[in-house]
N, C-alpha and C. Protein backbone atom coordinates (compact mmCIF):
# COMPACT_ATOMS: atom_id res chain seq x y z
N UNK A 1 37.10 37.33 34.14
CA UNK A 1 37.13 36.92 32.74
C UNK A 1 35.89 36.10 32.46
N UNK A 2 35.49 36.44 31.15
CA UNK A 2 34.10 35.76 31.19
C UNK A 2 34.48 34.81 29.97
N UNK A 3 34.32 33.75 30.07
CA UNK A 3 34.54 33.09 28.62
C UNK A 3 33.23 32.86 27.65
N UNK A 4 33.88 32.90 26.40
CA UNK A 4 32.26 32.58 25.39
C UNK A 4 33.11 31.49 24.08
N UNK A 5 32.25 31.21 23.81
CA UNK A 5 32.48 30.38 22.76
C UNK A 5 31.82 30.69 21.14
N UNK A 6 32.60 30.68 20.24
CA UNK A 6 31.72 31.52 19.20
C UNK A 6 31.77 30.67 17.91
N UNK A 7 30.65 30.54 17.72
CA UNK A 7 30.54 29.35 16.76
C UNK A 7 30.43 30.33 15.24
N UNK A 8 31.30 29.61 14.72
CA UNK A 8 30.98 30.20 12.87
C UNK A 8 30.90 29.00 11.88
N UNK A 9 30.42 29.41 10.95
CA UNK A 9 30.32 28.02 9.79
C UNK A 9 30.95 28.90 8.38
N UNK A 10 30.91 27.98 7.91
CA UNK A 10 32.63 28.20 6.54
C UNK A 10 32.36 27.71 5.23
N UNK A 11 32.26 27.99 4.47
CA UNK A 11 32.36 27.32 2.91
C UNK A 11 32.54 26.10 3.10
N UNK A 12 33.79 25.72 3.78
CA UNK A 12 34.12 24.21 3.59
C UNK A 12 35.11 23.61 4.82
N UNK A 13 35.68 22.68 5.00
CA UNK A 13 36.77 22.32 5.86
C UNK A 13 38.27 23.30 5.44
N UNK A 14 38.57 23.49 4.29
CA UNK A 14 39.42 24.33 4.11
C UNK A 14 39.66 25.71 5.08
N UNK A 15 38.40 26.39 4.44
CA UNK A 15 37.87 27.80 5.11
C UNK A 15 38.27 27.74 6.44
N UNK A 16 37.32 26.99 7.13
CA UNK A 16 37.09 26.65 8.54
C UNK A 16 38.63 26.63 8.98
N UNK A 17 38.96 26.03 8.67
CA UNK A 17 40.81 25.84 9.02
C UNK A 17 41.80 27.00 9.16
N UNK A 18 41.36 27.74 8.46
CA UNK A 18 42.34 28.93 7.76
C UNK A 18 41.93 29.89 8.50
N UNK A 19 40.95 30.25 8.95
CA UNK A 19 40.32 31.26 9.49
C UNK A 19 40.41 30.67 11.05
N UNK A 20 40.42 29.91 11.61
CA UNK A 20 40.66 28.91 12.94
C UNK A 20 41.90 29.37 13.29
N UNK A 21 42.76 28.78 12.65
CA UNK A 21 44.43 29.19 12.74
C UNK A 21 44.60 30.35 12.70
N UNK A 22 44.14 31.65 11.69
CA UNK A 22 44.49 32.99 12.08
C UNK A 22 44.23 33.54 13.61
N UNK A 23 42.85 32.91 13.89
CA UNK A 23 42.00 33.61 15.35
C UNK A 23 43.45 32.70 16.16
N UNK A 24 43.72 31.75 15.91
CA UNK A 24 44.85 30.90 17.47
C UNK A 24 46.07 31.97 16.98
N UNK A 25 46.56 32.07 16.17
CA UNK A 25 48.06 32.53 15.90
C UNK A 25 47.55 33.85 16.05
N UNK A 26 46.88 34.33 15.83
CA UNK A 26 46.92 36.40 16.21
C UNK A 26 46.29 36.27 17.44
N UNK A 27 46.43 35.26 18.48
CA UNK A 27 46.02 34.94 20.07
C UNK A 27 44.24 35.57 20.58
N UNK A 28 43.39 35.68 19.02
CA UNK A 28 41.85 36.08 19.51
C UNK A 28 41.49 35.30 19.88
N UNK A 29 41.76 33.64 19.56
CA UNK A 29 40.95 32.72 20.50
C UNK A 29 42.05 32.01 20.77
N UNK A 30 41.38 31.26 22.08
CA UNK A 30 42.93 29.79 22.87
C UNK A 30 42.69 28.56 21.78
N UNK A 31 41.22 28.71 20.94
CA UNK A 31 41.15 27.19 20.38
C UNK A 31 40.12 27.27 19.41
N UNK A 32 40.35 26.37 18.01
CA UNK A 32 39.22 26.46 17.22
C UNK A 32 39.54 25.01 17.08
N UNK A 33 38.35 24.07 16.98
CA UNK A 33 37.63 22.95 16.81
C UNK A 33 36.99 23.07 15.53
N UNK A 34 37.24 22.28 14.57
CA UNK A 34 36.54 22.35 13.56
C UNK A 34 35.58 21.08 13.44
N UNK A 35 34.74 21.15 12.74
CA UNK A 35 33.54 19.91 12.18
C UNK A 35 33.26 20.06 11.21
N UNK A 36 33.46 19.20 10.20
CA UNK A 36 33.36 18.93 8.85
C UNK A 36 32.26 18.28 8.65
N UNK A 37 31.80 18.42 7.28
CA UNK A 37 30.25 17.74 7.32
C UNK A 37 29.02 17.72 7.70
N UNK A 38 28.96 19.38 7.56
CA UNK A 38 27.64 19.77 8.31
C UNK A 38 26.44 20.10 6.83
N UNK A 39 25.41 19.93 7.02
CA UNK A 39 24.56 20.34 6.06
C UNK A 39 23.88 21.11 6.28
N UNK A 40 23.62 22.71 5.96
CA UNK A 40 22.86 23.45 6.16
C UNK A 40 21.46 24.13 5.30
N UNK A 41 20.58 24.22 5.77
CA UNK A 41 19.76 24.71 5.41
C UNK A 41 19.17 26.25 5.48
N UNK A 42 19.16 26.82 4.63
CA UNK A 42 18.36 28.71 5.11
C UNK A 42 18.07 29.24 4.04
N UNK A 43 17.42 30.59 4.73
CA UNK A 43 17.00 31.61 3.54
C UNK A 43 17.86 32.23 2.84
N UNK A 44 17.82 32.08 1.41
CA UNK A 44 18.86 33.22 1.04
C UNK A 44 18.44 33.80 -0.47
N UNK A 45 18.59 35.05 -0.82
CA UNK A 45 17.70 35.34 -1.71
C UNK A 45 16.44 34.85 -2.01
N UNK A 46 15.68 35.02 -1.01
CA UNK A 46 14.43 34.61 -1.10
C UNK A 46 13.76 33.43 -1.37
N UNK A 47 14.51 32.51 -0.98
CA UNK A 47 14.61 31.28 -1.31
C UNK A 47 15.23 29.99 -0.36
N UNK A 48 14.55 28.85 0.11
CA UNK A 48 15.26 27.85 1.04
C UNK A 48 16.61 27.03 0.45
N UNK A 49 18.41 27.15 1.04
CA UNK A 49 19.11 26.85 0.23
C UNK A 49 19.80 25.64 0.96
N UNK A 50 20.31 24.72 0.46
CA UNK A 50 21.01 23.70 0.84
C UNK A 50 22.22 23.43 0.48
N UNK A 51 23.15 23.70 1.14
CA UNK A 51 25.06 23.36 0.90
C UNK A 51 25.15 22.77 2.01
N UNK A 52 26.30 21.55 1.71
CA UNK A 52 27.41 21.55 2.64
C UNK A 52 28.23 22.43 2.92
N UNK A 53 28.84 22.55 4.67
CA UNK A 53 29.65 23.52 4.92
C UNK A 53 30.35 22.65 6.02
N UNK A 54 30.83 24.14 6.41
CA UNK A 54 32.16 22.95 7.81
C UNK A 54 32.05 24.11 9.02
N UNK A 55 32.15 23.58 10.04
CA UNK A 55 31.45 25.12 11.17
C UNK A 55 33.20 25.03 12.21
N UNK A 56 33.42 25.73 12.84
CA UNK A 56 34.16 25.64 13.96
C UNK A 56 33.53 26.58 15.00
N UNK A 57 33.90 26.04 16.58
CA UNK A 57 34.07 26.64 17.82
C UNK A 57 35.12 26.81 18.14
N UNK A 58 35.16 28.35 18.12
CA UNK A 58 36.66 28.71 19.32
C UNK A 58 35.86 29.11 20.39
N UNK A 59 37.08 29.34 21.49
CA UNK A 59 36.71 29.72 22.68
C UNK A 59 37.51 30.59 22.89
N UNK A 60 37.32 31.72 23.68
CA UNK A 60 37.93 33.19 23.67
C UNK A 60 37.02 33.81 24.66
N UNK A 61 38.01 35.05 25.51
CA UNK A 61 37.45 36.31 26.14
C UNK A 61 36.16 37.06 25.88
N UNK A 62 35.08 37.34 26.62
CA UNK A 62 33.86 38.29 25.76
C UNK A 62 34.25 39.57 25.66
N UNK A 63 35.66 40.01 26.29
CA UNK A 63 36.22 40.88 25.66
C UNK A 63 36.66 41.20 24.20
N UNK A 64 37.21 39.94 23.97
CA UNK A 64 37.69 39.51 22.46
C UNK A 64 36.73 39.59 21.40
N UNK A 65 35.24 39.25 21.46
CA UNK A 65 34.23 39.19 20.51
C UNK A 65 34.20 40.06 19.20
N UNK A 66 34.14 41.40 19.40
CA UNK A 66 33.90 42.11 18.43
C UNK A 66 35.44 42.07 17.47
N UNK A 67 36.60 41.62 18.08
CA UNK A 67 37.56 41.92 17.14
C UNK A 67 37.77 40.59 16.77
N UNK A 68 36.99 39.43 16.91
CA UNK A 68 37.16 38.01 16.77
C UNK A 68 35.79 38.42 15.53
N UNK A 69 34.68 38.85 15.59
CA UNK A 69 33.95 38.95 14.20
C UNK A 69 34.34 39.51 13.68
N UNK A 70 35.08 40.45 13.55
CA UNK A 70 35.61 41.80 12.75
C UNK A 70 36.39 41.07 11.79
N UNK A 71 37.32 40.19 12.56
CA UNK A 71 38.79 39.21 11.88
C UNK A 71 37.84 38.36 10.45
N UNK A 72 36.88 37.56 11.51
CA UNK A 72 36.18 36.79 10.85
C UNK A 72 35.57 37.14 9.38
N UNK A 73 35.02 38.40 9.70
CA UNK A 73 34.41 39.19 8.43
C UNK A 73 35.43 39.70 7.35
N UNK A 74 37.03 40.14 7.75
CA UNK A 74 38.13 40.06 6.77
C UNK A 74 38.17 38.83 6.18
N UNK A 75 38.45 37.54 6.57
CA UNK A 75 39.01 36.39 6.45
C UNK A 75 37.90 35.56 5.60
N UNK A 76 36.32 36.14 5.52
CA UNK A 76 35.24 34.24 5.25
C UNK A 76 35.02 35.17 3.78
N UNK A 77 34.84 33.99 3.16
CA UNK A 77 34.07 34.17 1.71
C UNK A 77 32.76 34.48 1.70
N UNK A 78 31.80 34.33 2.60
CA UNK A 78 30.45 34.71 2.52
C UNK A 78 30.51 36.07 2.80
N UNK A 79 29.19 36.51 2.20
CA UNK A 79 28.57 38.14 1.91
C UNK A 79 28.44 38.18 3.62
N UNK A 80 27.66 37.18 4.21
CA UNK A 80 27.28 37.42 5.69
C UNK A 80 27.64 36.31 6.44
N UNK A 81 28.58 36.47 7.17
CA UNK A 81 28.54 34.81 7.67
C UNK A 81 28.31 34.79 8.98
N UNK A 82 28.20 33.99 9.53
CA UNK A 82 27.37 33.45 10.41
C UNK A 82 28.76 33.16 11.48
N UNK A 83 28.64 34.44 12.63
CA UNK A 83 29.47 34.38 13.90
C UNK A 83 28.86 34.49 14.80
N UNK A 84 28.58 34.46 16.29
CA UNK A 84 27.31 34.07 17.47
C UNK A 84 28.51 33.88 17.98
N UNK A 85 27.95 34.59 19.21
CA UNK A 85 29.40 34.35 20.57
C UNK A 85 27.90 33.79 21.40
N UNK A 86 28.18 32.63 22.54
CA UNK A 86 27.78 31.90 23.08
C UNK A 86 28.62 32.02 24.89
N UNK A 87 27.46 32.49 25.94
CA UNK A 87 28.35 32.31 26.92
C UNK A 87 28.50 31.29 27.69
N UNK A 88 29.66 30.66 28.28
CA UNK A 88 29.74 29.93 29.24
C UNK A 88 29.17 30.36 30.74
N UNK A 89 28.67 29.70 31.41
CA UNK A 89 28.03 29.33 32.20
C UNK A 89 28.85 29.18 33.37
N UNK A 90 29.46 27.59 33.09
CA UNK A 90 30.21 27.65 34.05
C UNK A 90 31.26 26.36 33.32
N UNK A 91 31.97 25.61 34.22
CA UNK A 91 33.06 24.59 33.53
C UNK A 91 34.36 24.46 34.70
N UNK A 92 35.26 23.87 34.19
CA UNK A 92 36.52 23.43 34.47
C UNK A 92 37.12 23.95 34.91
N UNK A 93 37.37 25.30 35.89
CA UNK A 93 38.25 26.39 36.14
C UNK A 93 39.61 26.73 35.39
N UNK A 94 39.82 25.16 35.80
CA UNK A 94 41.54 25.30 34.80
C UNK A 94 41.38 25.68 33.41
N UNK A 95 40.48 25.17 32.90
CA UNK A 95 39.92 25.17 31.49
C UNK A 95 40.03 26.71 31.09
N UNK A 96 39.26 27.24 31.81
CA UNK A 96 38.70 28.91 31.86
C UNK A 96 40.03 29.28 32.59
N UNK A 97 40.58 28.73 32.98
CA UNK A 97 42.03 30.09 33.04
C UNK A 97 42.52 29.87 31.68
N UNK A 98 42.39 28.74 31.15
CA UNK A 98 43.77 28.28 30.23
C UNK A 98 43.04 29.04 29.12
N UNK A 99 42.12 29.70 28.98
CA UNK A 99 41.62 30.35 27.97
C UNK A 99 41.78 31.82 27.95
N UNK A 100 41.89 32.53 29.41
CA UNK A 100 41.81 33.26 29.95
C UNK A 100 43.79 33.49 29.42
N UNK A 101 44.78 32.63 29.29
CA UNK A 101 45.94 32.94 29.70
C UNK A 101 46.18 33.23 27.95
N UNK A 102 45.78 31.95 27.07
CA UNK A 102 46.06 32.10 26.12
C UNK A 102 45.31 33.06 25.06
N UNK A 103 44.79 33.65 25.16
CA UNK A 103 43.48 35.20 24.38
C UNK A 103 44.63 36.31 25.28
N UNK A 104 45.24 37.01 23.99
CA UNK A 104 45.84 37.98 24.80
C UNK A 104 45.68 39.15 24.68
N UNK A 105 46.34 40.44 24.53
CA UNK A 105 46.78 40.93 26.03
C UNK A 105 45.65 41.33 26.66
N UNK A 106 45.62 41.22 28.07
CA UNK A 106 44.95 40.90 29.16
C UNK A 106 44.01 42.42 29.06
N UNK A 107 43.18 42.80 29.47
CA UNK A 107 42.67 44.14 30.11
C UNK A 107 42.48 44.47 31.53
């Protein structure tokens, strides 16, 4: 099992929440962490834009990825939003089973 961690950012703390809880309760990720109060900066229509937003990390299977953006892309209000799976390295073993147990069913 390889674990990754996949960071997305959200309209707002709301968003972030709602879309967090679907990925834990339909078991695509063991955990979403949210952070409120992020300020972002980027291109968008041709132009440098500035909002507040709210980002979360879950952690989940790199098996899980593509149906963890897929979810993501039903669920966010943005035209494109911003999902990045990130791999772990290494960590806690227990940690990485307990992620490993809760992302289900197994392959």
């Amino acid at each position: 099992m390889a674990a990754v961690f996949v960071y997305v950012t959200a309209r707002d703390r709301a968003e972030a929440l709602a879309i967090g809880r679907t990925l834990v309760q339909e078991r695509l990720v063991a955990c979403a962490n949210v952070l409120d109060g992020v300020r972002s900066l980027y291109w968008w229509d041709g132009a440098v834009q500035e909002e507040d937003e709210a980002l979360f990390v879950a952690k989940t299977r790199s098996e899980l990825v593509d149906a963890v953006v897929a979810r993501v892309k039903e669920l966010h209000s943005y035209e494109v939003p911003c999902v990045v799976a990130l791999p772990v390295a290494a960590g806690n073993p227990d940690f990485l089973d307990w992620i490993s147990a809760e992302t289900g069913p197994q392959s």
